[in-house]
ModelCIF file with pLDDT and N, C-alpha, C, O atoms, coordinates in Angstrom:
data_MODEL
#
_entry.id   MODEL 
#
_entity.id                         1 
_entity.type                       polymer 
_entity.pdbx_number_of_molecules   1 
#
_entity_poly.entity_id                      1 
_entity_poly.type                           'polypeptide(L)' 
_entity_poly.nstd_linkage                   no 
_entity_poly.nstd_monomer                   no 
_entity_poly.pdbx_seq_one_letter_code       
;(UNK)(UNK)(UNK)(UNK)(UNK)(UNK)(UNK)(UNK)(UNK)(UNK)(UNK)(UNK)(UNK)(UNK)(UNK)(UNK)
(UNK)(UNK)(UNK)(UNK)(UNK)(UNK)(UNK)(UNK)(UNK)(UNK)(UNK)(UNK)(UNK)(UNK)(UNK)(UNK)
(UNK)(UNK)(UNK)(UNK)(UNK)(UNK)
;
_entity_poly.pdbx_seq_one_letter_code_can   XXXXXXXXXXXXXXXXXXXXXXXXXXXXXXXXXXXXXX 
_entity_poly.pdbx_strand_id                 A 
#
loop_
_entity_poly_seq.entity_id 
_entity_poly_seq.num 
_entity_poly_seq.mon_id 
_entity_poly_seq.hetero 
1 1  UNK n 
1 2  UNK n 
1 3  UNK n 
1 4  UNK n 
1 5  UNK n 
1 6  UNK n 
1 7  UNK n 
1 8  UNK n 
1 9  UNK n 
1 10 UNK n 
1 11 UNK n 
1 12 UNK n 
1 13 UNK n 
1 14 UNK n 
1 15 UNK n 
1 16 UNK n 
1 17 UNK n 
1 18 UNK n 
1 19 UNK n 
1 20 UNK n 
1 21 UNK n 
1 22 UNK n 
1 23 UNK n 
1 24 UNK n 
1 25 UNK n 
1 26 UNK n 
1 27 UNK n 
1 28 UNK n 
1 29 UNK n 
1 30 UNK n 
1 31 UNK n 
1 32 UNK n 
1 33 UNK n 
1 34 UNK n 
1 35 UNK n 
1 36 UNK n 
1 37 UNK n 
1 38 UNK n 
#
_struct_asym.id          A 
_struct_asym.entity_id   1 
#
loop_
_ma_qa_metric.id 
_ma_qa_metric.mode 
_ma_qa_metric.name 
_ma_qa_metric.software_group_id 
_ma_qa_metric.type 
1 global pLDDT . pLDDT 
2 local  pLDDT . pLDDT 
#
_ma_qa_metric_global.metric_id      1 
_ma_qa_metric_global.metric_value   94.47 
_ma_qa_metric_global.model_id       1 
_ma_qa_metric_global.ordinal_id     1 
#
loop_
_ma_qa_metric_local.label_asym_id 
_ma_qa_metric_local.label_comp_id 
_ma_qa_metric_local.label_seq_id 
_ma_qa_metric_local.metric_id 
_ma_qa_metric_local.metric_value 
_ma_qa_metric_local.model_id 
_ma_qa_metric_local.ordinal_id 
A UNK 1  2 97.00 1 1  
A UNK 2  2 97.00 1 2  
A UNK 3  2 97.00 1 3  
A UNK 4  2 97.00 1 4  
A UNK 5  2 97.00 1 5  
A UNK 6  2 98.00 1 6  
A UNK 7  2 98.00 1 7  
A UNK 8  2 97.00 1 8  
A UNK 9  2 98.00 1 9  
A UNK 10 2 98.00 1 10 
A UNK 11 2 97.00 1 11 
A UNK 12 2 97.00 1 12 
A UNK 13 2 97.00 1 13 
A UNK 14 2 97.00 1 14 
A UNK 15 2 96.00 1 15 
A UNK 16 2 96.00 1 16 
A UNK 17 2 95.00 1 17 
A UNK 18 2 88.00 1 18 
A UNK 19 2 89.00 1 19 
A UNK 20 2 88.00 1 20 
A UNK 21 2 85.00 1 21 
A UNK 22 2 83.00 1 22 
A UNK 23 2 88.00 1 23 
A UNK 24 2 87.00 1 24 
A UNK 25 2 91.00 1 25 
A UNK 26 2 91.00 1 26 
A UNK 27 2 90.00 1 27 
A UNK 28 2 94.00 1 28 
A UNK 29 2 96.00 1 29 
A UNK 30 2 95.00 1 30 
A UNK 31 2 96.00 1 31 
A UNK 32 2 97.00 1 32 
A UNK 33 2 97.00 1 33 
A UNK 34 2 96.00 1 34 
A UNK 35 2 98.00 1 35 
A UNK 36 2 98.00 1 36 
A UNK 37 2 97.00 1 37 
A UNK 38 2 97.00 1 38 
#
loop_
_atom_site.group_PDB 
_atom_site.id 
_atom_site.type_symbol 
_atom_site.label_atom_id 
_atom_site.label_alt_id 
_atom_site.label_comp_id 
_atom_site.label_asym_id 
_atom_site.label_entity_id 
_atom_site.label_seq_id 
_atom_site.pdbx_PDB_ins_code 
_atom_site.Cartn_x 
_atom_site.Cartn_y 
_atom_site.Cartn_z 
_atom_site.occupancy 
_atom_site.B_iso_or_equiv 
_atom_site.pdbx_formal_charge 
_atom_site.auth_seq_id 
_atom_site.auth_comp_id 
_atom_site.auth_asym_id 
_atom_site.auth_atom_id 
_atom_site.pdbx_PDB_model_num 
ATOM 1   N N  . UNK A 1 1  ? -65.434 50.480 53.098 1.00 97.00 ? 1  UNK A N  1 
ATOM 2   C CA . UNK A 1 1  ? -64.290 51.334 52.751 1.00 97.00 ? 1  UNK A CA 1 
ATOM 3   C C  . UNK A 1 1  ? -63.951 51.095 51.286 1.00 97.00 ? 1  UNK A C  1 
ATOM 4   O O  . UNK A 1 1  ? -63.733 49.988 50.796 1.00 97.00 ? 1  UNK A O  1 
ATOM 5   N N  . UNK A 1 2  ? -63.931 52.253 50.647 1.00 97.00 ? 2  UNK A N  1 
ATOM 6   C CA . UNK A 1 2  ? -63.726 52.291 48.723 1.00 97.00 ? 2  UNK A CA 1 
ATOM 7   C C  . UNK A 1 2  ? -61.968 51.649 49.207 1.00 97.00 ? 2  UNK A C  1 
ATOM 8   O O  . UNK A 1 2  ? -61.139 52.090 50.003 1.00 97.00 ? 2  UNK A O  1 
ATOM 9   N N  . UNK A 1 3  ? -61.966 50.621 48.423 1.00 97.00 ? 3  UNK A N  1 
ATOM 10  C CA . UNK A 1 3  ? -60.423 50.325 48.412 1.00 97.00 ? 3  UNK A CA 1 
ATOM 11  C C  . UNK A 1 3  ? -60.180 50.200 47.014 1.00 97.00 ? 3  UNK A C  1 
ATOM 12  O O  . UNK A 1 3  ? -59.309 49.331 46.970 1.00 97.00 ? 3  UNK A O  1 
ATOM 13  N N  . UNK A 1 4  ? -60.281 50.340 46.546 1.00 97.00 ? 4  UNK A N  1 
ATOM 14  C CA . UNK A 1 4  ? -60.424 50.931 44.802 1.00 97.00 ? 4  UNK A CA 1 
ATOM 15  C C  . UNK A 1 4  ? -58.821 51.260 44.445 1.00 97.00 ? 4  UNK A C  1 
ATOM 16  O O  . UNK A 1 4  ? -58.179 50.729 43.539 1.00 97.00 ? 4  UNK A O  1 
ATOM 17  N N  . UNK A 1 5  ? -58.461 52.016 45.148 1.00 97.00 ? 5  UNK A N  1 
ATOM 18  C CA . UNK A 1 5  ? -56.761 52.290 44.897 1.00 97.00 ? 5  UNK A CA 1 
ATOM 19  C C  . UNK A 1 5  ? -56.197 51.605 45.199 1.00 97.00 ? 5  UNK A C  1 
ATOM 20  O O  . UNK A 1 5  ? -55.143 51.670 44.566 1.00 97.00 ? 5  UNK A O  1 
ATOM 21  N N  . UNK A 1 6  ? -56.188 50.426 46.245 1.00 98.00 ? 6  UNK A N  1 
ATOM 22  C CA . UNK A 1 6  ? -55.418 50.016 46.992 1.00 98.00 ? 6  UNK A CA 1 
ATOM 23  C C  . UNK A 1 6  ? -55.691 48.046 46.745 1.00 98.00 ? 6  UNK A C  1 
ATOM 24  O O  . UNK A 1 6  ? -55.146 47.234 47.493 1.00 98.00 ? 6  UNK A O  1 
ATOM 25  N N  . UNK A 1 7  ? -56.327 47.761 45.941 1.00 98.00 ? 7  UNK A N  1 
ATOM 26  C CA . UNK A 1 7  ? -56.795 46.538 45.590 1.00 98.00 ? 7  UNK A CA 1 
ATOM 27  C C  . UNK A 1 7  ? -55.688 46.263 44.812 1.00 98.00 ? 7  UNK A C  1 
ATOM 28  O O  . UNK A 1 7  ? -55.038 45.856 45.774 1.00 98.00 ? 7  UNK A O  1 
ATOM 29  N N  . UNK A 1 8  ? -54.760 46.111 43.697 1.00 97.00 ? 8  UNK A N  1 
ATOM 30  C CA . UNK A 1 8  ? -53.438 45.757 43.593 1.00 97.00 ? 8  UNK A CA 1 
ATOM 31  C C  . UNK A 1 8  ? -52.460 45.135 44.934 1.00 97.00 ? 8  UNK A C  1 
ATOM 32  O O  . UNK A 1 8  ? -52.042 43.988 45.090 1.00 97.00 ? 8  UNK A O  1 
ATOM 33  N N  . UNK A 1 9  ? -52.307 46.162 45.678 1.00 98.00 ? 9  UNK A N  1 
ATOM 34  C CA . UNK A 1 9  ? -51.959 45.901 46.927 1.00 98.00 ? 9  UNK A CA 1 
ATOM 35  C C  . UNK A 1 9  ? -51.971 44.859 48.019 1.00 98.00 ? 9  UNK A C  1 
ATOM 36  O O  . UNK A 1 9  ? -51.172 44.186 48.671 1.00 98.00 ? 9  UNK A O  1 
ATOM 37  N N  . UNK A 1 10 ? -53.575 45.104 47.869 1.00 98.00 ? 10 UNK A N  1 
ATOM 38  C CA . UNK A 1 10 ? -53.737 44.033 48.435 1.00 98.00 ? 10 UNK A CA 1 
ATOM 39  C C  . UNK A 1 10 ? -53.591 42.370 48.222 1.00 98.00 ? 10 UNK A C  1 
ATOM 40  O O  . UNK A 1 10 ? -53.384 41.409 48.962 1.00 98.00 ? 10 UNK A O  1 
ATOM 41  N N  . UNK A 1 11 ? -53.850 42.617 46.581 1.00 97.00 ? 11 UNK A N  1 
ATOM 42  C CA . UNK A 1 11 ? -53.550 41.291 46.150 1.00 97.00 ? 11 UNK A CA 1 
ATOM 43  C C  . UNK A 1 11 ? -52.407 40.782 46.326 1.00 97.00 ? 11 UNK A C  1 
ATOM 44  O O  . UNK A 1 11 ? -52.117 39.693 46.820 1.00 97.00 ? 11 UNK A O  1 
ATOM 45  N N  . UNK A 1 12 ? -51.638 41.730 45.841 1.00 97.00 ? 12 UNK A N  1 
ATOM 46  C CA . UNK A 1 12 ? -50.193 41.379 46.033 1.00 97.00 ? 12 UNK A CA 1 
ATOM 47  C C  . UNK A 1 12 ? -49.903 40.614 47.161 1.00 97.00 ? 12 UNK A C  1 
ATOM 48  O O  . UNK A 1 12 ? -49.336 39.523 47.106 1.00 97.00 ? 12 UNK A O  1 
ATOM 49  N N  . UNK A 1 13 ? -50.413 41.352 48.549 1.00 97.00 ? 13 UNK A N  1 
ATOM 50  C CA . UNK A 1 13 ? -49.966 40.945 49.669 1.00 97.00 ? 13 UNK A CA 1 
ATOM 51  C C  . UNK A 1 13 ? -50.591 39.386 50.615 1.00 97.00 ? 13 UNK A C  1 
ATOM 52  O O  . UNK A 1 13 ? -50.194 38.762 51.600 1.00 97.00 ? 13 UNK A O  1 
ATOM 53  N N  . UNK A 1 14 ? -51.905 39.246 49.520 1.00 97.00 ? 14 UNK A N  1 
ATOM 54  C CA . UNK A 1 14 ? -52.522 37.169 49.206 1.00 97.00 ? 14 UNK A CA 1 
ATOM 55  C C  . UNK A 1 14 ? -51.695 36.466 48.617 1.00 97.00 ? 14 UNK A C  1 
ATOM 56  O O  . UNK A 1 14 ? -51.219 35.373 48.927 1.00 97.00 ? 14 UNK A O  1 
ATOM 57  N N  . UNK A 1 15 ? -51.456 37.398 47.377 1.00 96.00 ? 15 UNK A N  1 
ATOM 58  C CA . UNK A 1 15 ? -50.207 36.404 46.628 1.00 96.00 ? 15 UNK A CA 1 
ATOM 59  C C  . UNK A 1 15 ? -49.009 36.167 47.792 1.00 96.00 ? 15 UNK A C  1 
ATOM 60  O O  . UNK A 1 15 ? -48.707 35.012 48.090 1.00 96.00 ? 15 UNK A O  1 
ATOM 61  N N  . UNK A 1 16 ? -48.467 37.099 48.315 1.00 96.00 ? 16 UNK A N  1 
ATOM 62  C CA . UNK A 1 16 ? -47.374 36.104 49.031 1.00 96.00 ? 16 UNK A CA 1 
ATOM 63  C C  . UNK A 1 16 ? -47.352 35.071 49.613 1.00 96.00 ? 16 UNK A C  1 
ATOM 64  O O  . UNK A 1 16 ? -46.419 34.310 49.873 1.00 96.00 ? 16 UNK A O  1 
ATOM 65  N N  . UNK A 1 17 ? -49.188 35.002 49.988 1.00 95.00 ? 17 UNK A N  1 
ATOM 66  C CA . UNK A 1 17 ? -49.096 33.802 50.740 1.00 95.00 ? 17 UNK A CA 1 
ATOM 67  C C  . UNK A 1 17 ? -49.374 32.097 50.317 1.00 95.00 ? 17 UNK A C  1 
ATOM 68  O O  . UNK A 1 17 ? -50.023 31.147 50.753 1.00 95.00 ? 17 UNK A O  1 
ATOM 69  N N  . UNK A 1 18 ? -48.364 32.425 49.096 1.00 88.00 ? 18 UNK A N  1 
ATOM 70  C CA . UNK A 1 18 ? -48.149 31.145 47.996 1.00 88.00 ? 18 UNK A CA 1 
ATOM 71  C C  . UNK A 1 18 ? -48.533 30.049 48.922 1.00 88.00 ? 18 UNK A C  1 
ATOM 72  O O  . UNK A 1 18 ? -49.013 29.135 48.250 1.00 88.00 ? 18 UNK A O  1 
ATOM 73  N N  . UNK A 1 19 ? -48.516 29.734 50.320 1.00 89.00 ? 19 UNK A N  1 
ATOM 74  C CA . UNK A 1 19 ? -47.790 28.046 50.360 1.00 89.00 ? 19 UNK A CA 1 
ATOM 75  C C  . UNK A 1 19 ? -49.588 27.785 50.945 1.00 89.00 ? 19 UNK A C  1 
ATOM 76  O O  . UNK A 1 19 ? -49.822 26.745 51.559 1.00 89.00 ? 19 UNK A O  1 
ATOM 77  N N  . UNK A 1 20 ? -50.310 28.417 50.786 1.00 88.00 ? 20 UNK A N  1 
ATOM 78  C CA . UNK A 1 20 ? -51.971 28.600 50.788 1.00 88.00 ? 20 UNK A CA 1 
ATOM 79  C C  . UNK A 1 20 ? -52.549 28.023 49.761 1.00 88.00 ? 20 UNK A C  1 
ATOM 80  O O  . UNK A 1 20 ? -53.307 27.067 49.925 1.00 88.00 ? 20 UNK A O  1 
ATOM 81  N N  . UNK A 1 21 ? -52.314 28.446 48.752 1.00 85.00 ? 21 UNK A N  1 
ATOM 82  C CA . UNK A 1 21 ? -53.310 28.984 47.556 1.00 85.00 ? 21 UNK A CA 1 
ATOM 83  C C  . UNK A 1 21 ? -52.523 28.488 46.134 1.00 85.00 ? 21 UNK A C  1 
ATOM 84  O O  . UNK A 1 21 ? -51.810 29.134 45.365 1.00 85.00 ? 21 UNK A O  1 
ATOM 85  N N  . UNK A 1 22 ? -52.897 27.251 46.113 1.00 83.00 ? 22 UNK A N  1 
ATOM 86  C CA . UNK A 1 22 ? -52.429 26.136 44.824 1.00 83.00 ? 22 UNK A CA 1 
ATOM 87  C C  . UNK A 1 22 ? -53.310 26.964 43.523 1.00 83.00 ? 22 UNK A C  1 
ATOM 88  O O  . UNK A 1 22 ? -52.985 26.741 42.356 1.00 83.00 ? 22 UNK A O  1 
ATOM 89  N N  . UNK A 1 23 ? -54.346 27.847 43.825 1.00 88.00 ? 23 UNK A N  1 
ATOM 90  C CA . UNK A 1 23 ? -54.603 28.672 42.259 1.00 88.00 ? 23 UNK A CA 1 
ATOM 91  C C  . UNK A 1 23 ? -54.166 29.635 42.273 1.00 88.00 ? 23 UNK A C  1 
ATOM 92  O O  . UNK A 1 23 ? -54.972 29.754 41.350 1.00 88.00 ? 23 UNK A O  1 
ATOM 93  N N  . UNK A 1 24 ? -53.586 30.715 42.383 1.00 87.00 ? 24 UNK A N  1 
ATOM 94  C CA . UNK A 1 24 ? -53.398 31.832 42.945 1.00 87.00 ? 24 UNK A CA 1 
ATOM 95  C C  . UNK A 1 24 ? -54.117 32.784 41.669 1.00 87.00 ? 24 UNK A C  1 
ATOM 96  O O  . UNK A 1 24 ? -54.841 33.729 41.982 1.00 87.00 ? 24 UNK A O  1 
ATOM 97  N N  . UNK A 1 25 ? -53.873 32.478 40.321 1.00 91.00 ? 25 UNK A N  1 
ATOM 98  C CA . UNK A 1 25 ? -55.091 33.177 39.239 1.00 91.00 ? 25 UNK A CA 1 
ATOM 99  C C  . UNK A 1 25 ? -56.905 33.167 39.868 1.00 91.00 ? 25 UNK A C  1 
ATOM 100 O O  . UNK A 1 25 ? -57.545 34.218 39.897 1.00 91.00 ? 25 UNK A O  1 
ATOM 101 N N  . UNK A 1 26 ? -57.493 31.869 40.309 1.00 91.00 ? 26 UNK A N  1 
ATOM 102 C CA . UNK A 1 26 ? -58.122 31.752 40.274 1.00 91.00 ? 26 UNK A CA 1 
ATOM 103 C C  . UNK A 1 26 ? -59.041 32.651 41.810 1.00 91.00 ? 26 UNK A C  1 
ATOM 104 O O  . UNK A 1 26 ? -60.095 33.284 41.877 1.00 91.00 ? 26 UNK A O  1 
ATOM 105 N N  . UNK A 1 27 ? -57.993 32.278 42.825 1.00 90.00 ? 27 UNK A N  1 
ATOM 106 C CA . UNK A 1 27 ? -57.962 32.905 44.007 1.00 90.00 ? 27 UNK A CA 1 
ATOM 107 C C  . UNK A 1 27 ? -58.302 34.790 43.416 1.00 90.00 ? 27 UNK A C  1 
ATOM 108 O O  . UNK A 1 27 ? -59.327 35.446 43.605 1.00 90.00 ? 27 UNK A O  1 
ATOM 109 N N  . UNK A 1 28 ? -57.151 35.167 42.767 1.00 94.00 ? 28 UNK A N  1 
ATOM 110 C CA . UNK A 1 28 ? -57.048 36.984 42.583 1.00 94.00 ? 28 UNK A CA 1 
ATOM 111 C C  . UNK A 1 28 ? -58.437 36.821 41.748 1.00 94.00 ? 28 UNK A C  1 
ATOM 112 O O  . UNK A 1 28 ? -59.196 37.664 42.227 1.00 94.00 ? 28 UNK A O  1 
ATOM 113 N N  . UNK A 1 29 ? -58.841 36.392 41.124 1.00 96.00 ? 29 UNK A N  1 
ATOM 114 C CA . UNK A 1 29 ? -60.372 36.594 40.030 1.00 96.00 ? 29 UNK A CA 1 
ATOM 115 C C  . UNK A 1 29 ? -61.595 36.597 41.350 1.00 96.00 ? 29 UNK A C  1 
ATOM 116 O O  . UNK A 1 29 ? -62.484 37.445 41.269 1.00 96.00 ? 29 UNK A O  1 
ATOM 117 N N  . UNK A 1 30 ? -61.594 35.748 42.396 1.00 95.00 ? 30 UNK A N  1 
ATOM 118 C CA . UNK A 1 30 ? -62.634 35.451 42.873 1.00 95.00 ? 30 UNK A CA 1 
ATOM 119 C C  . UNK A 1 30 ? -62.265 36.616 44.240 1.00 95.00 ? 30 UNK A C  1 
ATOM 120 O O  . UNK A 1 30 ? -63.331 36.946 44.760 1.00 95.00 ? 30 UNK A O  1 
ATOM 121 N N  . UNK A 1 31 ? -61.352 37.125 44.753 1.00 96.00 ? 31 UNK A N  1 
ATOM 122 C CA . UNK A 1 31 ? -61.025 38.490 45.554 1.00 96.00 ? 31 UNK A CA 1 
ATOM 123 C C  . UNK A 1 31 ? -61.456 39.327 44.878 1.00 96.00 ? 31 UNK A C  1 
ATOM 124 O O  . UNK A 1 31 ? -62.268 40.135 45.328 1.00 96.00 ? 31 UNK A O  1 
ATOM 125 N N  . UNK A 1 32 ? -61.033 39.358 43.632 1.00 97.00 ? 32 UNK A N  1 
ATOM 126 C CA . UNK A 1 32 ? -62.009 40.925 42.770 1.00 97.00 ? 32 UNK A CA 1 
ATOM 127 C C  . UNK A 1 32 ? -63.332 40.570 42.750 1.00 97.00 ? 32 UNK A C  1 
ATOM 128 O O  . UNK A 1 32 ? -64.179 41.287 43.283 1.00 97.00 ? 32 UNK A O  1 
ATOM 129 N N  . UNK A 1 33 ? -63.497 39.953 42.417 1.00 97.00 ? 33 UNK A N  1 
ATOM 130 C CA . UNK A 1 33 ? -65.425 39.595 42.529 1.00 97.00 ? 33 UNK A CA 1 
ATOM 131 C C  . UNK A 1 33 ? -66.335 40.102 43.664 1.00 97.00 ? 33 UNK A C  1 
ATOM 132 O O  . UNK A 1 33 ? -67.325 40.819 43.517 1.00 97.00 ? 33 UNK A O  1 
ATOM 133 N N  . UNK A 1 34 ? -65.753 39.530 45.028 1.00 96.00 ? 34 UNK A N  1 
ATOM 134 C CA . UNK A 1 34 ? -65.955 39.485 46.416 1.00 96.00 ? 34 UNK A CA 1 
ATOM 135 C C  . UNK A 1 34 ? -65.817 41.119 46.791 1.00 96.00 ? 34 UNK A C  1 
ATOM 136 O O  . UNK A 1 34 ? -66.632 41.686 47.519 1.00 96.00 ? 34 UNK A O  1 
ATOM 137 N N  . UNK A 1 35 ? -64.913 41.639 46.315 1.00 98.00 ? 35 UNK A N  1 
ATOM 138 C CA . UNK A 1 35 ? -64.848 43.211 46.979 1.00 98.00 ? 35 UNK A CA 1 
ATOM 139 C C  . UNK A 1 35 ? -65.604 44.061 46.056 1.00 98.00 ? 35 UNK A C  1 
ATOM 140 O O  . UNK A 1 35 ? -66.007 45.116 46.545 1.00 98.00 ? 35 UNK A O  1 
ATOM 141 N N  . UNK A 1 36 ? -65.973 43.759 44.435 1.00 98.00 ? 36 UNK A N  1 
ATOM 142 C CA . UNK A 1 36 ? -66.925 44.614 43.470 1.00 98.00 ? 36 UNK A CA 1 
ATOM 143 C C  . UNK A 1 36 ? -68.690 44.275 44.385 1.00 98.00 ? 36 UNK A C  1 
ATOM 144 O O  . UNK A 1 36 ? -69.576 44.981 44.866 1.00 98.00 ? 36 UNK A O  1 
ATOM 145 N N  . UNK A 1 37 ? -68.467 42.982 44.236 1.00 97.00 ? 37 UNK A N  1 
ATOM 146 C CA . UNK A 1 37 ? -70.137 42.697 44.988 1.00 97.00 ? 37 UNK A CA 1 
ATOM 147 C C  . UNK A 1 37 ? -70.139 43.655 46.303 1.00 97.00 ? 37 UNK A C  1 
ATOM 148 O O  . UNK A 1 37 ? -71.023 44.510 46.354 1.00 97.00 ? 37 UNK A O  1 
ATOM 149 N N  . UNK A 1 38 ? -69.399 43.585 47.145 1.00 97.00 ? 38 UNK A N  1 
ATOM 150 C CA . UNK A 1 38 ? -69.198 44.651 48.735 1.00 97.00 ? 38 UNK A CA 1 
ATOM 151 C C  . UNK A 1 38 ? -69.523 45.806 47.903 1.00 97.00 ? 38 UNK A C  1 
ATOM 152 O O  . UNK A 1 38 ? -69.562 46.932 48.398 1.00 97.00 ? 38 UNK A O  1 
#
């Protein structure tokens, strides 16, 4: 599924889950990576 529009979004909605993700820069760089390679 092209999520192309909706990839902001989604990030956004990883980022909330702060009490996870001690990089959260490093985390959003390696989600864009992961869905360009898909």
């Amino acid at each position: 599924v092209d999520v192309s529009s909706t990839v902001d979004v989604k990030l956004a909605a990883i980022r909330v889950h702060a009490s996870q993700h001690p990089d959260l820069e490093g985390m959003d760089a390696s989600v864009r990576r992961f869905l360009q390679d898909n």
